[in-house]
N, C-alpha and C. Protein backbone atom coordinates (compact mmCIF):
# COMPACT_ATOMS: atom_id res chain seq x y z
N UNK A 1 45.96 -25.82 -11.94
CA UNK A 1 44.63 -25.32 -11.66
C UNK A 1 44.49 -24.93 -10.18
N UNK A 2 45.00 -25.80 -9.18
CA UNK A 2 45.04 -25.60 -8.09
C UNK A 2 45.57 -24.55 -7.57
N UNK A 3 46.78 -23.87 -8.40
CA UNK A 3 47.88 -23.14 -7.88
C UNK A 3 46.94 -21.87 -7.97
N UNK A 4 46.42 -21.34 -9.13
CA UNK A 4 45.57 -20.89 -9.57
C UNK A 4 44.22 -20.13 -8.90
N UNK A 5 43.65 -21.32 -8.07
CA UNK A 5 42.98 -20.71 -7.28
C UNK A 5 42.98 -20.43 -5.75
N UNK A 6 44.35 -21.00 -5.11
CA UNK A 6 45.01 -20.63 -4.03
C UNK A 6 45.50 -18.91 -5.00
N UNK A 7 45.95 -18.67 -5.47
CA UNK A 7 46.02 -17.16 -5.76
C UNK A 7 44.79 -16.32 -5.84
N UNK A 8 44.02 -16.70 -6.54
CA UNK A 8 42.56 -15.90 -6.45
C UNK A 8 42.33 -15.73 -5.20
N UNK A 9 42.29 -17.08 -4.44
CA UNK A 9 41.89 -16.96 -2.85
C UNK A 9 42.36 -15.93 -1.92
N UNK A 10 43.99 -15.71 -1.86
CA UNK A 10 44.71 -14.66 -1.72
C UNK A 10 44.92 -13.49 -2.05
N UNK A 11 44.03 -12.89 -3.12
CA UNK A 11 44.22 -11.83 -3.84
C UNK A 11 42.97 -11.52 -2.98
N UNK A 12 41.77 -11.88 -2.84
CA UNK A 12 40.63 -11.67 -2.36
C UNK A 12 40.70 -11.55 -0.97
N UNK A 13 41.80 -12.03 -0.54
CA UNK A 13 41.92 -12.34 1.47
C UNK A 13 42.39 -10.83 1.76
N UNK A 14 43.27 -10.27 0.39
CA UNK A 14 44.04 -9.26 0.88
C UNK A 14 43.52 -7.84 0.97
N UNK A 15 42.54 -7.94 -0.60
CA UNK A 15 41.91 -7.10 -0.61
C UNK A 15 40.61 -6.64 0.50
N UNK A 16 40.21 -7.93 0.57
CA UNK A 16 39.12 -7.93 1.61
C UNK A 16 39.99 -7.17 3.24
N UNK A 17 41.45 -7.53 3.06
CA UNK A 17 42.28 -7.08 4.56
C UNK A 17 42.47 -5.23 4.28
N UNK A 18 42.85 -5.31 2.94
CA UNK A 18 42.85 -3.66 2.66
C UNK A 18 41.77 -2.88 2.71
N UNK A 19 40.73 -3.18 2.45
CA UNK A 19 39.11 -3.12 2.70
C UNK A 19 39.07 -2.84 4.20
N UNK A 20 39.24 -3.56 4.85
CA UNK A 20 38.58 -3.72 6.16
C UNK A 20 39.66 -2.40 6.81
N UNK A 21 41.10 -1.96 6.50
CA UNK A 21 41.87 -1.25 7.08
C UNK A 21 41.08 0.53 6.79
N UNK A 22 40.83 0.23 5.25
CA UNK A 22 40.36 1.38 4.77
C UNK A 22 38.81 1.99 5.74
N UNK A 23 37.93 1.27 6.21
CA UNK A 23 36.82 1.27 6.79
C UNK A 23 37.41 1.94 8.18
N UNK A 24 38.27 1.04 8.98
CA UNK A 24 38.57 1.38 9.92
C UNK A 24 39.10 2.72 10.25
N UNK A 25 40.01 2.94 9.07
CA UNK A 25 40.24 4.30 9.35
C UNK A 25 39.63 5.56 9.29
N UNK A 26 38.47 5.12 8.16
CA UNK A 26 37.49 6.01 7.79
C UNK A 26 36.73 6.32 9.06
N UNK A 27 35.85 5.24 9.91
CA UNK A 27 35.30 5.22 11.08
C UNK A 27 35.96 6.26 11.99
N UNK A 28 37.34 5.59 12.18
CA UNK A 28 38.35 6.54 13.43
C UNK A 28 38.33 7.97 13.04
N UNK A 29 38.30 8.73 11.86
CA UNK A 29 37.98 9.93 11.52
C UNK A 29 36.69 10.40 11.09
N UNK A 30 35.08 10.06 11.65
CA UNK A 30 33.95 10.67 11.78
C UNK A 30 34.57 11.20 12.99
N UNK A 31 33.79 12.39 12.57
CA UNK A 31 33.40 13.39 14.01
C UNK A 31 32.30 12.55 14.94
N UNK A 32 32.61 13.09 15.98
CA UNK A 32 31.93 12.27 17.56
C UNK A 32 31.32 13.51 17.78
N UNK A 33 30.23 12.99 17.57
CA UNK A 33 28.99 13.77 17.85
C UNK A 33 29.11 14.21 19.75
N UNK A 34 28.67 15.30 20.47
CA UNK A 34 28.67 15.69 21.80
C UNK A 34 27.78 15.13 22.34
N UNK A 35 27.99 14.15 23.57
CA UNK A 35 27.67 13.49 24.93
C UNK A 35 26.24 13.92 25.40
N UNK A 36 25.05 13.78 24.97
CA UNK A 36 23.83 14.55 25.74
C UNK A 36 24.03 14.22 27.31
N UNK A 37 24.54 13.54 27.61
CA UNK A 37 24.89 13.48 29.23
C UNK A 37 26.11 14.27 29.75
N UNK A 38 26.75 15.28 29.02
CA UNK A 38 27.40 16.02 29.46
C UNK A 38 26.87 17.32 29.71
N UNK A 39 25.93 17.70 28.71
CA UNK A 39 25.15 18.56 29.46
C UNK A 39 24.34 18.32 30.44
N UNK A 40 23.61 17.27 30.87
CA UNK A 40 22.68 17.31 32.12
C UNK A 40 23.59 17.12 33.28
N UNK A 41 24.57 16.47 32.93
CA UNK A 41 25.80 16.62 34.20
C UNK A 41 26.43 18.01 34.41
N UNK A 42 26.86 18.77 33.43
CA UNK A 42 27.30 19.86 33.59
C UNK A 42 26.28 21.38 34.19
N UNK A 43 25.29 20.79 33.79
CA UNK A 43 23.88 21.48 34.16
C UNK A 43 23.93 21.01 36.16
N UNK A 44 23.61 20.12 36.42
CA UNK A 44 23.66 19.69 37.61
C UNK A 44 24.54 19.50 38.80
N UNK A 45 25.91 19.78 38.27
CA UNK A 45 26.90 20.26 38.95
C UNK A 45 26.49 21.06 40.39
N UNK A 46 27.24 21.23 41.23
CA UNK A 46 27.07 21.84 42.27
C UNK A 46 28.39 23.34 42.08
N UNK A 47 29.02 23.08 41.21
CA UNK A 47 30.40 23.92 41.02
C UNK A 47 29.70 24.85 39.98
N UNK A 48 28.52 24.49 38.93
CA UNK A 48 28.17 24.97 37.96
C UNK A 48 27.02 25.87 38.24
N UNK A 49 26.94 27.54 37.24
CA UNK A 49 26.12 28.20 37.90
C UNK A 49 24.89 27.78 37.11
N UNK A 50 23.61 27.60 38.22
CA UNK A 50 22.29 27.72 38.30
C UNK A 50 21.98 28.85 37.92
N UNK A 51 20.66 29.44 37.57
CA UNK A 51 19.76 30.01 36.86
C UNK A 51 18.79 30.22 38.69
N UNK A 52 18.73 31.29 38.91
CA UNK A 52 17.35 31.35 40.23
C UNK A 52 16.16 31.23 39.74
N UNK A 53 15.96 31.24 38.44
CA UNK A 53 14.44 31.66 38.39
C UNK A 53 14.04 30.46 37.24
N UNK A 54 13.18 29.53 38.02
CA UNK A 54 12.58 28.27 37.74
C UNK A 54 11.59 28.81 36.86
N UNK A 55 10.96 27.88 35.91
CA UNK A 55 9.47 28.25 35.27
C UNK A 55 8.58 27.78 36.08
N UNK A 56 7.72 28.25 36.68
CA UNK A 56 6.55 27.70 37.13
C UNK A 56 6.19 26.45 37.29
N UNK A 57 5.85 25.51 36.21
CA UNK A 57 5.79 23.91 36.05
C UNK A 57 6.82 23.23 37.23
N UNK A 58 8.28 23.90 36.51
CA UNK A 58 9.47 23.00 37.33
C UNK A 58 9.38 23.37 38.93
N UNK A 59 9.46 22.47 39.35
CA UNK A 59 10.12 22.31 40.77
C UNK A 59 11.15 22.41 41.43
N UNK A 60 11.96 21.86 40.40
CA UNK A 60 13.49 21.98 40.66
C UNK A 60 13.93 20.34 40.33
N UNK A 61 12.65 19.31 40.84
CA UNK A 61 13.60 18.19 40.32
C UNK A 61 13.13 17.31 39.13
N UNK A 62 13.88 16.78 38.53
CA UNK A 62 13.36 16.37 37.52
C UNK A 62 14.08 14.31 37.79
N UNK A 63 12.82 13.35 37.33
CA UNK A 63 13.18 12.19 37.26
C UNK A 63 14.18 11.45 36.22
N UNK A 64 15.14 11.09 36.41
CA UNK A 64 16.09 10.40 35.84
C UNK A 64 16.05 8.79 35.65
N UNK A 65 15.63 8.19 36.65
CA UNK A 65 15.54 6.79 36.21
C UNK A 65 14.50 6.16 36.99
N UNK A 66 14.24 5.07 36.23
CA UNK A 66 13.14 3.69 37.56
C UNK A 66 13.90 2.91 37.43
N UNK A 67 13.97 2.26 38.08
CA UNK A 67 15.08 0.98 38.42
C UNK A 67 14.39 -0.33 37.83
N UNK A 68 14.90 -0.93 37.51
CA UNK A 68 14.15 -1.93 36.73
C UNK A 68 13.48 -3.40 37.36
N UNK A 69 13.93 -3.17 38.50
CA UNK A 69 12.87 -3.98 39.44
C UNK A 69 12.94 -3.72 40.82
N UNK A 70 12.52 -4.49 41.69
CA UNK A 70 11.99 -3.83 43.19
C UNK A 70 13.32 -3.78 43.70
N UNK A 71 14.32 -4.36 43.85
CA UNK A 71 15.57 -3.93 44.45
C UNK A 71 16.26 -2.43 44.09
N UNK A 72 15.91 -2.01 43.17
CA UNK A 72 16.73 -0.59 43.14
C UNK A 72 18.29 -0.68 43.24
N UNK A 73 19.30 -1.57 42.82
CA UNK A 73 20.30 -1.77 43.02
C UNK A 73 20.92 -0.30 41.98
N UNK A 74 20.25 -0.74 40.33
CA UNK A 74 20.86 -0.30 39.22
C UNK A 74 20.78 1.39 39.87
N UNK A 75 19.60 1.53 40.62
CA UNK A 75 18.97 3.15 41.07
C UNK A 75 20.56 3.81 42.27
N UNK A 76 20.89 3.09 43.15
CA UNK A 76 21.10 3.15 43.97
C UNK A 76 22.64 3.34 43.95
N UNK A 77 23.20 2.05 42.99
CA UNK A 77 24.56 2.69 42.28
C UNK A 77 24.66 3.64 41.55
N UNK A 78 23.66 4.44 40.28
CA UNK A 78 24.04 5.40 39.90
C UNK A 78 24.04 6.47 40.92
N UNK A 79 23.03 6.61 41.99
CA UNK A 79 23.02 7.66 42.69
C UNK A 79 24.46 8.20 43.61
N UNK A 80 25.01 6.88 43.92
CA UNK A 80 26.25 6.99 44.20
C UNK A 80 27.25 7.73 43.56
N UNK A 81 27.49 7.58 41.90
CA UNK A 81 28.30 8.13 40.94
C UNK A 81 28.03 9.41 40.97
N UNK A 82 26.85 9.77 41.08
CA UNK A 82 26.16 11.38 41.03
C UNK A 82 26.57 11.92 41.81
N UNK A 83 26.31 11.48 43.43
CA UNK A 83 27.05 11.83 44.48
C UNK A 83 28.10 12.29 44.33
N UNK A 84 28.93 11.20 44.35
CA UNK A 84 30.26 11.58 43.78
C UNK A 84 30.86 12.85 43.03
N UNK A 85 30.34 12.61 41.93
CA UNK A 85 30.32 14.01 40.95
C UNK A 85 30.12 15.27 41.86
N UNK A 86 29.22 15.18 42.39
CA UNK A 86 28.39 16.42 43.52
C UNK A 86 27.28 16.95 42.72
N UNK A 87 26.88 15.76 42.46
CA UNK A 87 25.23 16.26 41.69
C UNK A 87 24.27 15.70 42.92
N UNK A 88 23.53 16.77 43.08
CA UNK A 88 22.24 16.29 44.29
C UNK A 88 21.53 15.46 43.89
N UNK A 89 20.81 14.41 44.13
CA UNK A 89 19.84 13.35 43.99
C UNK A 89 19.52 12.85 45.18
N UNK A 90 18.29 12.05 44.69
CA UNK A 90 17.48 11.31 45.83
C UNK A 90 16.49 10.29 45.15
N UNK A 91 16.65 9.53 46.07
CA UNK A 91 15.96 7.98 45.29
C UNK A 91 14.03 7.69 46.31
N UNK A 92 13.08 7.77 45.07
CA UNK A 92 12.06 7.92 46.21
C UNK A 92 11.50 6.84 46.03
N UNK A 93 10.85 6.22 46.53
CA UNK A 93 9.59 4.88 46.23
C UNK A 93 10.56 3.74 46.96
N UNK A 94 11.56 3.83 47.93
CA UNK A 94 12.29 2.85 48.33
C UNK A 94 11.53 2.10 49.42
N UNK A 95 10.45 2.96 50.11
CA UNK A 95 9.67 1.92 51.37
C UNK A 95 8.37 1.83 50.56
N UNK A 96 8.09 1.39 49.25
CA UNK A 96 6.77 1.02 48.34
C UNK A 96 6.79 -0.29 47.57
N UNK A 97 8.18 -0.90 48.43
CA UNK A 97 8.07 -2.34 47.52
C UNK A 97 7.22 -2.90 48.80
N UNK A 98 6.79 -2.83 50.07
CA UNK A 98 5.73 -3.59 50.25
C UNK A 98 4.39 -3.07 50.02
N UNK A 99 4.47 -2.16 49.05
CA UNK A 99 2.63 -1.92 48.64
C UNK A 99 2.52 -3.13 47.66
N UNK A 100 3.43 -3.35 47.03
CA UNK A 100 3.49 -4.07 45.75
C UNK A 100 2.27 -5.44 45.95
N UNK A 101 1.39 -5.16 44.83
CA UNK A 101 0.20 -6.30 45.25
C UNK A 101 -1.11 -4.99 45.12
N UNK A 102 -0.87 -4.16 45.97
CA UNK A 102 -2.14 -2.84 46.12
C UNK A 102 -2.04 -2.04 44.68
N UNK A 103 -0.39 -1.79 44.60
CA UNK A 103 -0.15 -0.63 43.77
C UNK A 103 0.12 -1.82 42.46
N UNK A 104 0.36 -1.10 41.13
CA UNK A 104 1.44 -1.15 40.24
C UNK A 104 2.70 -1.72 40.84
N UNK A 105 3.13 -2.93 40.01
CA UNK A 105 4.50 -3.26 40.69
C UNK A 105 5.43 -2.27 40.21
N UNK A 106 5.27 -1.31 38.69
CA UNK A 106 6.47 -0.67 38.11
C UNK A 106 6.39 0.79 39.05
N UNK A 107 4.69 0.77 39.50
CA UNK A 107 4.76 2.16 40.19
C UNK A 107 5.26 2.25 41.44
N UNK A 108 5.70 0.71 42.33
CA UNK A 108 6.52 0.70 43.57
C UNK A 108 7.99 0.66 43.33
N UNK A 109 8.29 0.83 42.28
CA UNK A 109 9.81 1.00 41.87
C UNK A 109 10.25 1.72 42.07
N UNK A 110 11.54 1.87 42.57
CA UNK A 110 12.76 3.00 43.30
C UNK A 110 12.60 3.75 41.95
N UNK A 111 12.61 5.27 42.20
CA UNK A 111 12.77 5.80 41.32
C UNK A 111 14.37 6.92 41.57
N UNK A 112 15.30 6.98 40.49
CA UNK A 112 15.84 8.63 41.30
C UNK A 112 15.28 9.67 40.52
N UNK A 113 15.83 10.74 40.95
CA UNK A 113 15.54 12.35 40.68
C UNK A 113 16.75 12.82 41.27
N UNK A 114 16.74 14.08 40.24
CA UNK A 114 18.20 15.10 40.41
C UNK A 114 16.97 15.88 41.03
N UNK A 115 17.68 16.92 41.75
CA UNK A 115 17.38 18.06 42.52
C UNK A 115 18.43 19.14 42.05
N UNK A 116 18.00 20.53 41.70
CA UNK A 116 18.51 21.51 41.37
C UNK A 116 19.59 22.18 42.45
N UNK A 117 20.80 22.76 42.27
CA UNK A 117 21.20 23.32 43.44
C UNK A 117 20.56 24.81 43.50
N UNK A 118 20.23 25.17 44.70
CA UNK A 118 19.61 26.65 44.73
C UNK A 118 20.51 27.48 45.52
């Protein structure tokens, strides 16, 4: 009886192992959907051509992140990476953590913004 259901047990370990191979491979062959951050990077490039003629509304820069508390660390390293890249940015609200108390604490938060190249 015992022998019996040490085999069931095994028949089920294996299938469940052939199972899990079959999934995996299935997964590894969906198509990978395209990066929405490859276009706003590729858009923002400094190597990449700009468009001269803004709509009205735009300014040229548009906000990308608030940092999630008054240090601006998370703000401050991406801006770096951007840099890097040679995407223009700038981090604003960095001398508004001592309003904090007057203002909104989320509204004294480092914010960045990309800037367009012109």
């Amino acid at each position: 009886m015992q022998l019996e259901q040490l085999i069931i047990v095994l028949f089920v370990l294996m299938l469940l192992y052939q199972l899990g191979k079959f999934i995996t491979a299935w997964i590894r062959n969906l198509p990978v959907p395209p990066d929405p951050w490859d276009a706003l990077l590729s858009f923002l490039r400094k190597d990449a051509p700009v468009s001269p003629v803004h709509p009205p509304s735009d300014k040229g820069m548009k906000k990308l992140l608030t940092a999630q508390n008054w240090s601006g660390i998370d703000v401050s390293l991406l801006r770096g990476l951007l840099e890097q890249e040679g995407i223009p940015c700038m981090i604003k609200n960095e001398a508004l953590v001592i309003a904090i108390g007057d203002l909104p604490p989320t509204e004294c938060y480092p914010q960045l913004w990309l800037s367009r190249r012109d």
